[in-house]
N, C-alpha and C. Protein backbone atom coordinates (compact mmCIF):
# COMPACT_ATOMS: atom_id res chain seq x y z
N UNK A 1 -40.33 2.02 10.35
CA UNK A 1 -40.53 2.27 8.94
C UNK A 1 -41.18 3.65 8.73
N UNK A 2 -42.07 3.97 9.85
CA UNK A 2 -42.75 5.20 9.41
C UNK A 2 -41.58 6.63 9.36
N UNK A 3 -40.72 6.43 10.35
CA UNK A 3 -39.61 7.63 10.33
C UNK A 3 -38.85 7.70 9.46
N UNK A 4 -38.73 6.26 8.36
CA UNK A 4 -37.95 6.65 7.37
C UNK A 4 -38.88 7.61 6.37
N UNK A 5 -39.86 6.92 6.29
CA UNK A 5 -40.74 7.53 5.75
C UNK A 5 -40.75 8.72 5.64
N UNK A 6 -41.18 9.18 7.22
CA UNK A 6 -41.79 10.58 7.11
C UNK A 6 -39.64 11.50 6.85
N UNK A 7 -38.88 10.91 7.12
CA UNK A 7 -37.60 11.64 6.61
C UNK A 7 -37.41 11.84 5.48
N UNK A 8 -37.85 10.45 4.92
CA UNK A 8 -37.58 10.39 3.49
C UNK A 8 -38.76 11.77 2.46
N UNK A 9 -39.81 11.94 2.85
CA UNK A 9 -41.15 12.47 1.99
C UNK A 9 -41.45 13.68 2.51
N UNK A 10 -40.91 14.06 4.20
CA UNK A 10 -41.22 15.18 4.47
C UNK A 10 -39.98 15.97 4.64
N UNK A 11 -39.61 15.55 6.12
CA UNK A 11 -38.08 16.22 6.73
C UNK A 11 -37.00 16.64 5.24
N UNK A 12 -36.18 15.89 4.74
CA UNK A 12 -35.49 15.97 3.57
C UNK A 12 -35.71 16.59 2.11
N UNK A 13 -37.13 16.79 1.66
CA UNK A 13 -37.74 17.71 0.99
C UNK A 13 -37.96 19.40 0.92
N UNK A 14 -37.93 19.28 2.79
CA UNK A 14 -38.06 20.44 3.50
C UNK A 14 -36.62 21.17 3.50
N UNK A 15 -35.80 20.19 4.16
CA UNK A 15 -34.52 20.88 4.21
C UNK A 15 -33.72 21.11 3.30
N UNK A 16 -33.67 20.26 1.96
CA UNK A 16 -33.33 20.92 0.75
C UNK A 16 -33.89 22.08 0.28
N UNK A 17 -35.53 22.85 0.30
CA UNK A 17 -36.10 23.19 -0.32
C UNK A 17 -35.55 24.77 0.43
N UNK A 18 -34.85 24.96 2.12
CA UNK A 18 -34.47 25.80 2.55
C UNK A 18 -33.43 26.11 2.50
N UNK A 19 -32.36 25.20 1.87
CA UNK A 19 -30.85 25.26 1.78
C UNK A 19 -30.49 26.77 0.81
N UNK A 20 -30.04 27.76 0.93
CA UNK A 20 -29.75 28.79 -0.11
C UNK A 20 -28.89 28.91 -1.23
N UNK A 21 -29.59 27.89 -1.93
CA UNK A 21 -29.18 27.60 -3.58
C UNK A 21 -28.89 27.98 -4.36
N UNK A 22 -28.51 29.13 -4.90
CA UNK A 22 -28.42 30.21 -5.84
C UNK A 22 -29.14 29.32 -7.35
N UNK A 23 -29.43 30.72 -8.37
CA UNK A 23 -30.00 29.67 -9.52
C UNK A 23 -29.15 29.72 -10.95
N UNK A 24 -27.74 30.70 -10.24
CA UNK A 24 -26.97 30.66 -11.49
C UNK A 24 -25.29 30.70 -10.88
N UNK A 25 -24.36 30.58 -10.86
CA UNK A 25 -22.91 30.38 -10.74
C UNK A 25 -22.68 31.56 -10.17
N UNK A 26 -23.29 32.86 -10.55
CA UNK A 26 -22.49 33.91 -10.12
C UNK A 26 -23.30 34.14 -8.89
N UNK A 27 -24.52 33.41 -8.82
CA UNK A 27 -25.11 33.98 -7.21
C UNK A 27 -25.05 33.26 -6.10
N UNK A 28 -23.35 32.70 -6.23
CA UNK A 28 -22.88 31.89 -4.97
C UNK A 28 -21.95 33.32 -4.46
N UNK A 29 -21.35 34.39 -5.28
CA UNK A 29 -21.02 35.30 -4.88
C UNK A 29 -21.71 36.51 -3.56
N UNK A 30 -22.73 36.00 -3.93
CA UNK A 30 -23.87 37.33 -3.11
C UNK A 30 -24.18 36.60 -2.16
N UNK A 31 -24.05 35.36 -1.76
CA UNK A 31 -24.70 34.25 -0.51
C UNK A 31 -24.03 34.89 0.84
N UNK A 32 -24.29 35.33 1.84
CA UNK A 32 -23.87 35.53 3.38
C UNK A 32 -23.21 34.15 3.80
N UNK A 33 -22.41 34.55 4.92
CA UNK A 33 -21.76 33.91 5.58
C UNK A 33 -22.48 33.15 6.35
N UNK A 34 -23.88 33.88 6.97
CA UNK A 34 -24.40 32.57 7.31
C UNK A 34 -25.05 31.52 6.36
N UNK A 35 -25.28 32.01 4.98
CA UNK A 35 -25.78 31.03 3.76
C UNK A 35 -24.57 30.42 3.63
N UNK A 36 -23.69 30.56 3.79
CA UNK A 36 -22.36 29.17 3.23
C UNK A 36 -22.33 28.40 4.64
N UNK A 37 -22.59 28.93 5.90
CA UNK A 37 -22.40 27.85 6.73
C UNK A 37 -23.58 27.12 6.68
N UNK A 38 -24.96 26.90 6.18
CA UNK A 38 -25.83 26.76 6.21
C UNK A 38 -25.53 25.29 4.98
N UNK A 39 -25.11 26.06 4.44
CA UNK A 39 -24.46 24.72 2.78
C UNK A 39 -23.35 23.30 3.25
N UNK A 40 -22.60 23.81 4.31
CA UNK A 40 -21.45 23.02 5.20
C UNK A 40 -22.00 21.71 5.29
N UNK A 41 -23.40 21.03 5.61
CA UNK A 41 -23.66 19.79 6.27
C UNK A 41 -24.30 19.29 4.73
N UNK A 42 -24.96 19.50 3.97
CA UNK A 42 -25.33 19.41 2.70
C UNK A 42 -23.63 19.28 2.01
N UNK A 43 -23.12 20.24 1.79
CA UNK A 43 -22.39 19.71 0.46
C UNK A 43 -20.68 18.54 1.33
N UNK A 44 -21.17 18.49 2.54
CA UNK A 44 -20.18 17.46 3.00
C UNK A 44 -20.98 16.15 2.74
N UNK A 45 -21.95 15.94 3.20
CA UNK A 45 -22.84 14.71 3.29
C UNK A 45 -22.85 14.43 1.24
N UNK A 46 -23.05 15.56 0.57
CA UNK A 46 -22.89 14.69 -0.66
C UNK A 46 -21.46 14.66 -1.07
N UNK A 47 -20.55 14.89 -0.69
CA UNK A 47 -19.17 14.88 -1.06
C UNK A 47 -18.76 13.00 -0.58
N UNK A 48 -19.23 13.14 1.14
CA UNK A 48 -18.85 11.90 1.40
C UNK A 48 -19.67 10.66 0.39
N UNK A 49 -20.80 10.93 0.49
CA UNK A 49 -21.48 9.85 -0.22
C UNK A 49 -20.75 9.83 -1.66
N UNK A 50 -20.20 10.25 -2.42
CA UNK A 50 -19.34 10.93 -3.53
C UNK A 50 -18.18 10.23 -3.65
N UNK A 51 -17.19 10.15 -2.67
CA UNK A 51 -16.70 9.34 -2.39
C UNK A 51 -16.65 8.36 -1.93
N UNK A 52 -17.79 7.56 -0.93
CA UNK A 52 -17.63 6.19 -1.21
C UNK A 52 -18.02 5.43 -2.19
N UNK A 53 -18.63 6.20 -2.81
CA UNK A 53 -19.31 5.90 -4.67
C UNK A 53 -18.31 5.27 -5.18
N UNK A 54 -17.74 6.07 -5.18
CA UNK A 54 -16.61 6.23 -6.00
C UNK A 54 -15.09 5.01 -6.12
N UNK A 55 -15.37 5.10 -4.41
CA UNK A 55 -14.28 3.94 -3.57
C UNK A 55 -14.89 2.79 -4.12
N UNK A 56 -15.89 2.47 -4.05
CA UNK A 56 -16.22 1.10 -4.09
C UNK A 56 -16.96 0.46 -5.21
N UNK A 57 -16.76 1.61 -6.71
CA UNK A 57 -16.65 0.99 -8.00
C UNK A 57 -15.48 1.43 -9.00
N UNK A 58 -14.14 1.56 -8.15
CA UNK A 58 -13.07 2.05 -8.66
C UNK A 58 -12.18 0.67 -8.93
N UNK A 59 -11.61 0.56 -9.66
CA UNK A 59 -11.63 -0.68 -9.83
C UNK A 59 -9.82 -0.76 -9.01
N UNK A 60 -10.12 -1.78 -8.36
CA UNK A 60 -8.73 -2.38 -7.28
C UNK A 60 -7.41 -2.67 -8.21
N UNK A 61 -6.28 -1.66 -8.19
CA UNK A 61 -4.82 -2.53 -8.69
C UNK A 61 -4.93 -3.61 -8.10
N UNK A 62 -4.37 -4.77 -8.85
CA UNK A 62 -3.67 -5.62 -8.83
C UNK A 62 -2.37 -5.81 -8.12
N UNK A 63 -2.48 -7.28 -7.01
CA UNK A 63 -0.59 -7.32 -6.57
C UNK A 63 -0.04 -8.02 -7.78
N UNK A 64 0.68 -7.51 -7.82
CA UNK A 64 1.69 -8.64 -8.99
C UNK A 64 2.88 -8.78 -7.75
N UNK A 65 2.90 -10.28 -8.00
CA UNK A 65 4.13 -10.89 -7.52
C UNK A 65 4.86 -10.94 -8.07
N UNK A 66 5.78 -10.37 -6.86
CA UNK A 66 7.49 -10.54 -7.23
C UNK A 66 8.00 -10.96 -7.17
N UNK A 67 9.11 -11.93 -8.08
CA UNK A 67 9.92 -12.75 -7.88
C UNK A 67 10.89 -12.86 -7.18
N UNK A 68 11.36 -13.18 -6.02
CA UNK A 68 12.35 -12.94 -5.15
C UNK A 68 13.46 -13.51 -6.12
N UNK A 69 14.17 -14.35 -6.65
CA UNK A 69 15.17 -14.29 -7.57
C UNK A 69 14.80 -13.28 -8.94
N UNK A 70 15.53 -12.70 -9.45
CA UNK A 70 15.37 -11.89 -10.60
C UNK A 70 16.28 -12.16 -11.84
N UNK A 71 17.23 -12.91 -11.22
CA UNK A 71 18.17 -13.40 -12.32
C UNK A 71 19.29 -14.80 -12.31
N UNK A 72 19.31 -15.55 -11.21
CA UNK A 72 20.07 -16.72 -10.93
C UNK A 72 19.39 -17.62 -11.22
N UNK A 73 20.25 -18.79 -12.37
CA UNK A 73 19.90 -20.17 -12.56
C UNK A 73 18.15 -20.14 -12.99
N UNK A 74 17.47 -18.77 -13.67
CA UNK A 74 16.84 -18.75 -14.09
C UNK A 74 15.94 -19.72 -14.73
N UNK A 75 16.46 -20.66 -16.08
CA UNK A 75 16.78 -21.83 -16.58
C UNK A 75 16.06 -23.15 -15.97
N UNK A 76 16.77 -22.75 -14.79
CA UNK A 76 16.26 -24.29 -13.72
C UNK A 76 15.06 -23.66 -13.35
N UNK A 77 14.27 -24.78 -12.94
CA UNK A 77 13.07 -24.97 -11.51
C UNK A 77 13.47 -24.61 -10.77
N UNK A 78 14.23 -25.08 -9.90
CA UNK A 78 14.58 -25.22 -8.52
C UNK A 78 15.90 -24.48 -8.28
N UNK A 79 16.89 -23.15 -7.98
CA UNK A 79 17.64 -23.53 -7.12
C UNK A 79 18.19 -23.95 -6.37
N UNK A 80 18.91 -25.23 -6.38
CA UNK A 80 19.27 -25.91 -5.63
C UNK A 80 21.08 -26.10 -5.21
N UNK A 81 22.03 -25.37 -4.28
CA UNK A 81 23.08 -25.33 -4.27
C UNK A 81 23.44 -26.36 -3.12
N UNK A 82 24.57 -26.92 -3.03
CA UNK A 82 24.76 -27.93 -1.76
C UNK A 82 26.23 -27.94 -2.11
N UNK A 83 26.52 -27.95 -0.89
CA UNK A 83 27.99 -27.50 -0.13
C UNK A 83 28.34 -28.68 0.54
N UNK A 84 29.65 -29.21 0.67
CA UNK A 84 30.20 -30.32 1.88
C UNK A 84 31.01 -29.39 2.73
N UNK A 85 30.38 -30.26 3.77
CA UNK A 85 30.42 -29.21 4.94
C UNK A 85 32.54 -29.10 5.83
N UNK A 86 33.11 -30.16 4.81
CA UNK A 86 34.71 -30.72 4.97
C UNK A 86 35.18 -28.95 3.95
N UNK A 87 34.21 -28.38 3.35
CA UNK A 87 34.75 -27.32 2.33
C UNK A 87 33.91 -26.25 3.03
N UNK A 88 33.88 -25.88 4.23
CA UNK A 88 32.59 -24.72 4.64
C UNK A 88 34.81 -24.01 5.23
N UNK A 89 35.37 -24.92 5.64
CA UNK A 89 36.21 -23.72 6.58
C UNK A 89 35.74 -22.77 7.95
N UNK A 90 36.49 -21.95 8.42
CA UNK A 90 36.35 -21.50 9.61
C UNK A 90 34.49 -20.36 9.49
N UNK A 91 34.58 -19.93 8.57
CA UNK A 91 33.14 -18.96 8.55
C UNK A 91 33.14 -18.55 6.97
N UNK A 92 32.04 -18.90 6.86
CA UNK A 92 30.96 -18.37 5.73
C UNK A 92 29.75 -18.25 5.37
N UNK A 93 29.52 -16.86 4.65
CA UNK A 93 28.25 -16.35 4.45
C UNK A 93 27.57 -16.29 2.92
N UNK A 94 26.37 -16.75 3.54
CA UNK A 94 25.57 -17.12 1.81
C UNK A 94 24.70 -16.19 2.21
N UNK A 95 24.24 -15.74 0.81
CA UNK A 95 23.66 -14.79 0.31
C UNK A 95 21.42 -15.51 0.76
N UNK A 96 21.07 -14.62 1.22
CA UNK A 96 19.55 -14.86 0.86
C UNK A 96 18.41 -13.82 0.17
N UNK A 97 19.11 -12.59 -0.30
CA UNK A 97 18.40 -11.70 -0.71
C UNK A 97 18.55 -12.03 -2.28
N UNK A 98 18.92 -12.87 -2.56
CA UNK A 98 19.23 -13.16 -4.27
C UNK A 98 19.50 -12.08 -5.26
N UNK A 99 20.66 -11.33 -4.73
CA UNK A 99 20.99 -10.20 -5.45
C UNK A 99 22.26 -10.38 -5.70
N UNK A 100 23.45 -11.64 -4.99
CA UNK A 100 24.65 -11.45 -5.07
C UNK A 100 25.11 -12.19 -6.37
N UNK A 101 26.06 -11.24 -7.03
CA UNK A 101 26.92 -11.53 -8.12
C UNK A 101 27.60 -12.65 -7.87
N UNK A 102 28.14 -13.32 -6.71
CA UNK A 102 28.64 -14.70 -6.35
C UNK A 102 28.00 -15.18 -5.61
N UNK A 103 26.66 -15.72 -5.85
CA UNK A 103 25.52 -16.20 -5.51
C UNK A 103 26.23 -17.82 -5.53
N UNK A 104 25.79 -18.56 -4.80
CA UNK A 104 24.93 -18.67 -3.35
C UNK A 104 25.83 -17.72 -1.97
N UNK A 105 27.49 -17.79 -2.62
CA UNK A 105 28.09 -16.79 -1.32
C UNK A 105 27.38 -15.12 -1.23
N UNK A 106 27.49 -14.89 0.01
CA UNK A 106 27.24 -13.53 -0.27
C UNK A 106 28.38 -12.27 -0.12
N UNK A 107 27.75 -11.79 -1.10
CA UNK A 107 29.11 -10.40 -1.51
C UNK A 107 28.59 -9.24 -0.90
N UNK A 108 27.26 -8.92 -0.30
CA UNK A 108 26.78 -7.60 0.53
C UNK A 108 26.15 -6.93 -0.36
N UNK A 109 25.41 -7.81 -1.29
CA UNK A 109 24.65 -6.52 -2.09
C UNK A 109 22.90 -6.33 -1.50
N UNK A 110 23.05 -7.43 -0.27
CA UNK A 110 21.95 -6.91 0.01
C UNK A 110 21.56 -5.25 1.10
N UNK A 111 22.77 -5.04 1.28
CA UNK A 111 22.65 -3.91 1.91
C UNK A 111 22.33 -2.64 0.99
N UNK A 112 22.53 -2.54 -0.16
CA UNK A 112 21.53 -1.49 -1.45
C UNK A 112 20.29 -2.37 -1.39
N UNK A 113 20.02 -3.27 -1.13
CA UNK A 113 18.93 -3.98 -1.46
C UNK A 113 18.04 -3.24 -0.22
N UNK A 114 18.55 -3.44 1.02
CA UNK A 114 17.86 -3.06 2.13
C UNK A 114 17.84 -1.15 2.35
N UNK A 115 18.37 -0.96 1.52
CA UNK A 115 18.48 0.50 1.51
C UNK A 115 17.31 0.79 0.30
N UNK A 116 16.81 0.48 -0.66
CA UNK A 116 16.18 0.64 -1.49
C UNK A 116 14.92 0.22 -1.37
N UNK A 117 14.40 -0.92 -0.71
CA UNK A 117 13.08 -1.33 -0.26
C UNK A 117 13.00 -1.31 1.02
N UNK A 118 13.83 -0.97 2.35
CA UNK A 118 13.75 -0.27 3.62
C UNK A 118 13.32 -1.79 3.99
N UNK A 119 14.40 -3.10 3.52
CA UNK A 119 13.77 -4.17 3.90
C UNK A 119 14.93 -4.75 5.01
N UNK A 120 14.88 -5.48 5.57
CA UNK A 120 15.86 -6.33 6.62
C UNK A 120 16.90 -7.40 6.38
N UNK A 121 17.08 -7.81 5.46
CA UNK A 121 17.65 -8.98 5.17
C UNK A 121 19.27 -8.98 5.26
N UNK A 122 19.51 -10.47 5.83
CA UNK A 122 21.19 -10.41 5.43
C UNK A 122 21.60 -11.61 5.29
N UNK A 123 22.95 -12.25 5.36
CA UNK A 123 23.00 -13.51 5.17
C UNK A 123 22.82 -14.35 6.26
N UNK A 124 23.27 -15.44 5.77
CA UNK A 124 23.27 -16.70 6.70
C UNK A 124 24.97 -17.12 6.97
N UNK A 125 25.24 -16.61 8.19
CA UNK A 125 26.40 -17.34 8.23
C UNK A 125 26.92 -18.20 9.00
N UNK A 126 27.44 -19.26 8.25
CA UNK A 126 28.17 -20.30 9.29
C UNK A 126 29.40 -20.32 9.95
N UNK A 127 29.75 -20.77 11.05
CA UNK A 127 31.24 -20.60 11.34
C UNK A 127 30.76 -22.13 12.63
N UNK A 128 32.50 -22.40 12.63
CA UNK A 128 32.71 -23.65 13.45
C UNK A 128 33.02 -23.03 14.87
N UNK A 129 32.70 -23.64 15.50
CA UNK A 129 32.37 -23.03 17.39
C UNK A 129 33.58 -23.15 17.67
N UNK A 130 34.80 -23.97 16.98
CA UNK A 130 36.43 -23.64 17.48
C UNK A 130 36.95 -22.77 16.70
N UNK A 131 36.39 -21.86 15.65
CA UNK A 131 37.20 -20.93 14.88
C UNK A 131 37.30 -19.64 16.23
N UNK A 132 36.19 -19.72 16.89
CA UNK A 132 36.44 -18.77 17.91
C UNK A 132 37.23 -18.24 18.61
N UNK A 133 38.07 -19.53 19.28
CA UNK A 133 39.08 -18.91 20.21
C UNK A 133 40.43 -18.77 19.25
C-alpha cells in the first residue's frame, strides 16, 4: 500500500510536473526533439486509458437474427414438405439454403447465396444405389 502511495503523491506528481508542456498551442512548435520523445510514454498511456474508456461504455450493437427462410410458406409455422419415396426416381436434390424459387427442390440458387455471404451450403441429394450402374 505504501508504494501506491508514495507513486500515487510523490513519483507521478513529479513526473508530470517535468513533462515539457507548453502553456499555449503554438508552443508545441518550439518543443525539441528530445521534448516530443519525452511526451511519447505520457500521451500513449493517456490515449490507451482513452480508449478503454471509451470501449467499455460504448454501447454494444445488437445481433439481430436472421431468418434463415426469408420468403417460403411464410404463413405457416412450420415448413413442413414430405415426399413418397415410390416418387423420389433415380436422383434428386432439395434445396437447404431456402433461396430456391422451386423450393423444397433445389434450382442452385444457393451458389449466389454462397458467393454473397462466402457461406458453404448446398443441397441434399438423394439417388438410389442402382441408378448407378
Amino acid at each position: 500500500m505504501e508504494v501506491t502511495s508514495h507513486l500515487i503523491r510523490v513519483s507521478l506528481p513529479q513526473y508530470l510536473k517535468s513533462l515539457p508542456i507548453p502553456s499555449s498551442i503554438t508552443g508545441f512548435a518550439s518543443l525539441s526533439g528530445e521534448d516530443w520523445l519525452s511526451l511519447i510514454p505520457f500521451v500513449g498511456t493517456v490515449s490507451l486509458l482513452v480508449y478503454v474508456t471509451v470501449q467499455a461504455f460504448r454501447p454494444q450493437p445488437k445481433k439481430l437474427d436472421s431468418p434463415v427462410n426469408l420468403k417460403i410458406q411464410k404463413e405457416n409455422q412450420k415448413v413442413v414438405n414430405m415426399v413418397d419415396i415410390e416418387d423420389l426416381g433415380n436422383k434428386v436434390s432439395y434445396c437447404r439454403c431456402w433461396r430456391s424459387k422451386k423450393f423444397p427442390l433445389c434450382d442452385g440458387s444457393h451458389n449466389k447465396h454462397n458467393e454473397d455471404t462466402h457461406d458453404n451450403v448446398g443441397p441434399l441429394v438423394l439417388k438410389r444405389k442402382d441408378a448407378e450402374k
